[in-house]
N, C-alpha and C. Protein backbone atom coordinates (compact mmCIF):
# COMPACT_ATOMS: atom_id res chain seq x y z
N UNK A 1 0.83 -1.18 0.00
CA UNK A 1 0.00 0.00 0.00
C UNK A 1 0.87 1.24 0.00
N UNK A 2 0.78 2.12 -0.45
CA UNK A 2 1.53 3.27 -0.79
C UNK A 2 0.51 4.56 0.10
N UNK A 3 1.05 5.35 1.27
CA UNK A 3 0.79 6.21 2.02
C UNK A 3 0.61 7.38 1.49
N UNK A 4 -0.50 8.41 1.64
CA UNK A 4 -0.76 9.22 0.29
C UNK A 4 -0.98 10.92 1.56
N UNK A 5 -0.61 10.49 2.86
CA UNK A 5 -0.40 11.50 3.63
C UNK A 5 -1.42 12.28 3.88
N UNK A 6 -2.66 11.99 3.57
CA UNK A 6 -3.81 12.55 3.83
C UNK A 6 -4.87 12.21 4.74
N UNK A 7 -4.96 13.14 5.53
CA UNK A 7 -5.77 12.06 6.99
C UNK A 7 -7.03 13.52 6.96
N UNK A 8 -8.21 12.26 7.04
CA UNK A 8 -9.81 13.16 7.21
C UNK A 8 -10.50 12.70 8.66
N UNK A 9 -10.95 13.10 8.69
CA UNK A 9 -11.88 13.02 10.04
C UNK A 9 -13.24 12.08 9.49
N UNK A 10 -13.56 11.28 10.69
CA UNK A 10 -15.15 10.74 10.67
C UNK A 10 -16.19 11.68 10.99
N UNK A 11 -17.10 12.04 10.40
CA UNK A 11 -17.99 13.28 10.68
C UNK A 11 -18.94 12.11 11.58
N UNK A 12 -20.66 13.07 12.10
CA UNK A 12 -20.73 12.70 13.35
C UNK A 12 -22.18 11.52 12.92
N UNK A 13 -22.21 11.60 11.45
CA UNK A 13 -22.62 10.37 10.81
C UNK A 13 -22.12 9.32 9.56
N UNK A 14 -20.94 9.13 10.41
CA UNK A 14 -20.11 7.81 10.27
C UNK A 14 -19.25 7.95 8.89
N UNK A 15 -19.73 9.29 7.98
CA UNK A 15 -18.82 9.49 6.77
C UNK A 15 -17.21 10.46 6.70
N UNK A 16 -16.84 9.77 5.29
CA UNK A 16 -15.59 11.10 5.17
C UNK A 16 -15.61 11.23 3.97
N UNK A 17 -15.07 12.32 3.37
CA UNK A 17 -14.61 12.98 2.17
C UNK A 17 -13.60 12.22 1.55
N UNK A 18 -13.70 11.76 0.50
CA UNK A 18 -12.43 11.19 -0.38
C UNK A 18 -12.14 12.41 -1.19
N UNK A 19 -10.78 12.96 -0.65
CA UNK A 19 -10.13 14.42 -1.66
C UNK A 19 -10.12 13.96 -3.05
N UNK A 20 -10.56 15.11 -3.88
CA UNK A 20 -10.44 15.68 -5.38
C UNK A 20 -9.42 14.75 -5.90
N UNK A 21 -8.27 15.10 -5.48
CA UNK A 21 -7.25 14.65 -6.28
C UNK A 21 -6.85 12.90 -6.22
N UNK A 22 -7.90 12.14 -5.19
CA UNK A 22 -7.59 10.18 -5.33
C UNK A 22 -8.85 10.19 -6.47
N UNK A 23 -9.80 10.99 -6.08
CA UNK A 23 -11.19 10.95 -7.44
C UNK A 23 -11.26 10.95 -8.34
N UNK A 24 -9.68 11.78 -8.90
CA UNK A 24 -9.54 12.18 -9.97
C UNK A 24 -8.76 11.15 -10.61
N UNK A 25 -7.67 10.54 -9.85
CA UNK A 25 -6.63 9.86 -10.04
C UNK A 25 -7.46 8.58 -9.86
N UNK A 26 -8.68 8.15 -9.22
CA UNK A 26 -9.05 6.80 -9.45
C UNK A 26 -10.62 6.67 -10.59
N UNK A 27 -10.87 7.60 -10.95
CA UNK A 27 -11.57 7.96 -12.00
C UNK A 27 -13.32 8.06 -11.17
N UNK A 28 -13.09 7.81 -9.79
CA UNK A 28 -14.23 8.32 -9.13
C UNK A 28 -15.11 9.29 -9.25
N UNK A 29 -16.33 9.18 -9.67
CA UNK A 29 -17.10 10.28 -10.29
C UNK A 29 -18.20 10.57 -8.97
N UNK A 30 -19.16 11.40 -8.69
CA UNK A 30 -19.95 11.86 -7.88
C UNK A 30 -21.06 10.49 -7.83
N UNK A 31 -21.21 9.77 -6.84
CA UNK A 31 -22.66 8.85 -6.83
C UNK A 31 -22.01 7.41 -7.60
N UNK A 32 -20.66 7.32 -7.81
CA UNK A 32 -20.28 6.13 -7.88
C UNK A 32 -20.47 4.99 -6.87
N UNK A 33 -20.87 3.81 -7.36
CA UNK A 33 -20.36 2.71 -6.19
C UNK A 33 -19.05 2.56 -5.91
N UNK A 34 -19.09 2.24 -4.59
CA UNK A 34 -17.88 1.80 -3.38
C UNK A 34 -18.06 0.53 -3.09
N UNK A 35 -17.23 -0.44 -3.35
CA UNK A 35 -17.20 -1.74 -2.62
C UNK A 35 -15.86 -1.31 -0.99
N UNK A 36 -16.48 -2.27 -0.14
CA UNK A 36 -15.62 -1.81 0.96
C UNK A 36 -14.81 -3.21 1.43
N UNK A 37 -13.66 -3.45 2.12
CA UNK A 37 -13.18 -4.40 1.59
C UNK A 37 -12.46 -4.55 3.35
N UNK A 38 -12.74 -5.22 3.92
CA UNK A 38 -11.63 -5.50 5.51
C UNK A 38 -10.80 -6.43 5.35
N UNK A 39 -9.65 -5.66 5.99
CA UNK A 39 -8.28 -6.77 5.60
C UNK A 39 -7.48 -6.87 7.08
N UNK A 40 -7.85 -7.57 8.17
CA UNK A 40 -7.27 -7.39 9.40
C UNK A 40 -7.90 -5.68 10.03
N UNK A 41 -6.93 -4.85 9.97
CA UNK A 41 -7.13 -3.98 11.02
C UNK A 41 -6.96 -3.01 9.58
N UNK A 42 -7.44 -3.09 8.45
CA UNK A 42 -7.22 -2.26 7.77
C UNK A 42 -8.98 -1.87 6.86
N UNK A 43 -9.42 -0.91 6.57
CA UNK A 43 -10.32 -0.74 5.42
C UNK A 43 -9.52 -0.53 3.94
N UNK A 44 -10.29 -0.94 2.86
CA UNK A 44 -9.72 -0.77 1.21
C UNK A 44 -10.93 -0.44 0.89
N UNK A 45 -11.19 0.50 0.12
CA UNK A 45 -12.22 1.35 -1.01
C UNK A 45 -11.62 0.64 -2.65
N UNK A 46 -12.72 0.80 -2.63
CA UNK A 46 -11.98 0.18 -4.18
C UNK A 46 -13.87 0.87 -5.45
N UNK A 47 -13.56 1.50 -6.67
CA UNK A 47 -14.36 1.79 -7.02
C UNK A 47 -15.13 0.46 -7.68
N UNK A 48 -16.37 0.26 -7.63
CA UNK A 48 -17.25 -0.83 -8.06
C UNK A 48 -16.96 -1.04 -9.57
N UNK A 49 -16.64 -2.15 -10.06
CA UNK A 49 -17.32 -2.23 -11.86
C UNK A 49 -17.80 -3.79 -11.61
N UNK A 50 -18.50 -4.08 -11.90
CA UNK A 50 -19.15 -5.34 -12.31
C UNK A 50 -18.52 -6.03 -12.78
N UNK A 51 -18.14 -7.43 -12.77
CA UNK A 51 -17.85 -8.46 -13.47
C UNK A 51 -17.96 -9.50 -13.77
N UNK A 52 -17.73 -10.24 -14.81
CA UNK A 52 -18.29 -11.65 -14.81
C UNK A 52 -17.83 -12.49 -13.96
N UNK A 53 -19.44 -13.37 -13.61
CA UNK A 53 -19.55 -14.15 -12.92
C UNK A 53 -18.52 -15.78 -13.42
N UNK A 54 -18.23 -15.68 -14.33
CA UNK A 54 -17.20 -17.07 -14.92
C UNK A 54 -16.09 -16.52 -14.99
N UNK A 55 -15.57 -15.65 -15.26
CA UNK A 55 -13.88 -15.23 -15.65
C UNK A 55 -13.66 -13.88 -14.87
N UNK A 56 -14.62 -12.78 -14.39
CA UNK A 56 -13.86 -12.00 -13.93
C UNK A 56 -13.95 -10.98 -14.12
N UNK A 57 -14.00 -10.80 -15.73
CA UNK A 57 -13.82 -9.51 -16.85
C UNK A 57 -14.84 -8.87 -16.30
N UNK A 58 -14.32 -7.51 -16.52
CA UNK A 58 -15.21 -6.45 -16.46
C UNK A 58 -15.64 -5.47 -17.23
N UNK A 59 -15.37 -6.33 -18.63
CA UNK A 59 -15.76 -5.29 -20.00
C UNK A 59 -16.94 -5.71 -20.44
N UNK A 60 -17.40 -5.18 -21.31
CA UNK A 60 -18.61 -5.86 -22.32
C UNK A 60 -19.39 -6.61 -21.53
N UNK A 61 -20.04 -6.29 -20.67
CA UNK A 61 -20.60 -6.91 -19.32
C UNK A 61 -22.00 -6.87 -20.05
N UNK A 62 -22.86 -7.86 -19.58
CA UNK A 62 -24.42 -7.61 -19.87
C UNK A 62 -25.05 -8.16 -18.59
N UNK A 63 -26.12 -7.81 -18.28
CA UNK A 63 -26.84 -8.40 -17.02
C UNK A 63 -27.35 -9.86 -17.70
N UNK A 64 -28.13 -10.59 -17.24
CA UNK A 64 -28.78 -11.43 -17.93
C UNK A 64 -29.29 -12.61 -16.13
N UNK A 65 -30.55 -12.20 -16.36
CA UNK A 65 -31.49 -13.13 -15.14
C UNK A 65 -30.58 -12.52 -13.74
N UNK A 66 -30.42 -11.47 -13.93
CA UNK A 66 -29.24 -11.03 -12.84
C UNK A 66 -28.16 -10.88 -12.13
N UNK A 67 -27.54 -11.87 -12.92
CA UNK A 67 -26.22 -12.18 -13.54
C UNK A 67 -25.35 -11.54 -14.33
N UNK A 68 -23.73 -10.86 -13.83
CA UNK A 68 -22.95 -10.53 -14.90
C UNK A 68 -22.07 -11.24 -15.63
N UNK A 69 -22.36 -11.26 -17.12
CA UNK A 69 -21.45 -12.26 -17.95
C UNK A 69 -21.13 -11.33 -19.44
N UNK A 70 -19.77 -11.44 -19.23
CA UNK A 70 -19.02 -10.66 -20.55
C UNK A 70 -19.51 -11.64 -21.93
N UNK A 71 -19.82 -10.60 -22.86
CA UNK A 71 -19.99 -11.19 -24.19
C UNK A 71 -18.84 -12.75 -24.25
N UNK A 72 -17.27 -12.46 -24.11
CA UNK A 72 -16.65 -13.80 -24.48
C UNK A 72 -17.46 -14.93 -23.69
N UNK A 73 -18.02 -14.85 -22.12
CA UNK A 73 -18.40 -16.17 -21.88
C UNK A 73 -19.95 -16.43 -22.50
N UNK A 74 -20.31 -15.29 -23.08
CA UNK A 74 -22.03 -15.65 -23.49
C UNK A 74 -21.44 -16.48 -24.65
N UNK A 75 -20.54 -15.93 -25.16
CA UNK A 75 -20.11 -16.81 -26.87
C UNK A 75 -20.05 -17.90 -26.35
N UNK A 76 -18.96 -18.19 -25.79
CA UNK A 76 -18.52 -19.85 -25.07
C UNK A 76 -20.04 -20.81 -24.71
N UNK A 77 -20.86 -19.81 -24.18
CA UNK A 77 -21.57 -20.78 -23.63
C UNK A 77 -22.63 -21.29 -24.82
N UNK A 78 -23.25 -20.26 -25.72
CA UNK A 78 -23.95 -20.66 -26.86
C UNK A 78 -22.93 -21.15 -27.59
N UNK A 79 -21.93 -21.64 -27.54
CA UNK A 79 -21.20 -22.95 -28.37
C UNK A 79 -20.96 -24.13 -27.81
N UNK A 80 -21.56 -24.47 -26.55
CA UNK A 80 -22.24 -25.68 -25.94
C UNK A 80 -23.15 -26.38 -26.76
C-alpha cells in the first residue's frame, strides 16, 4: 500500500470525504459505487465495476437473469 499522507476526520454520521485529487486519479465520479473491503485492522475502497460471474472480466458486461457475464463467456456458452 503506498501512504498518500492525507488524513480526514469521521464526521458525526459515520462518513468522510475522499479528496479531489484520489477521485480524480481513481476515476471516481460523484454517486459512484464503493465496494468496501476489511483486511485485518485495515479498510480498502476500491471503485465498483461489475464483473463476470465465470472469468472476472469487467468489460462488455451484460446483465442477464441477474447475472454478470461478458460477451466472451455468453459466446462460449452458446457454443455448448
Amino acid at each position: 500500500m503506498k501512504a498518500t499522507g492525507i488524513v480526514r476526520k469521521v464526521d458525526v454520521l459515520g462518513r468522510i470525504v475522499l479528496p479531489i485529487e484520489l477521485r480524480k486519479n481513481l476515476d471516481i465520479e460523484r454517486e459512484d459505487p464503493i465496494e468496501i473491503y476489511v483486511d485485518g485492522e485495515f479498510i480498502l475502497l476500491k471503485k465498483y465495476e461489475p464483473a463476470c460471474i465465470f472469468c472476472g472480466n469487467a468489460k462488455d458486461i451484460k446483465r442477464i437473469r441477474d447475472k454478470n457475464i461478458c460477451n466472451g463467456c455468453i459466446k462460449e456458452l452458446q457454443s455448448l
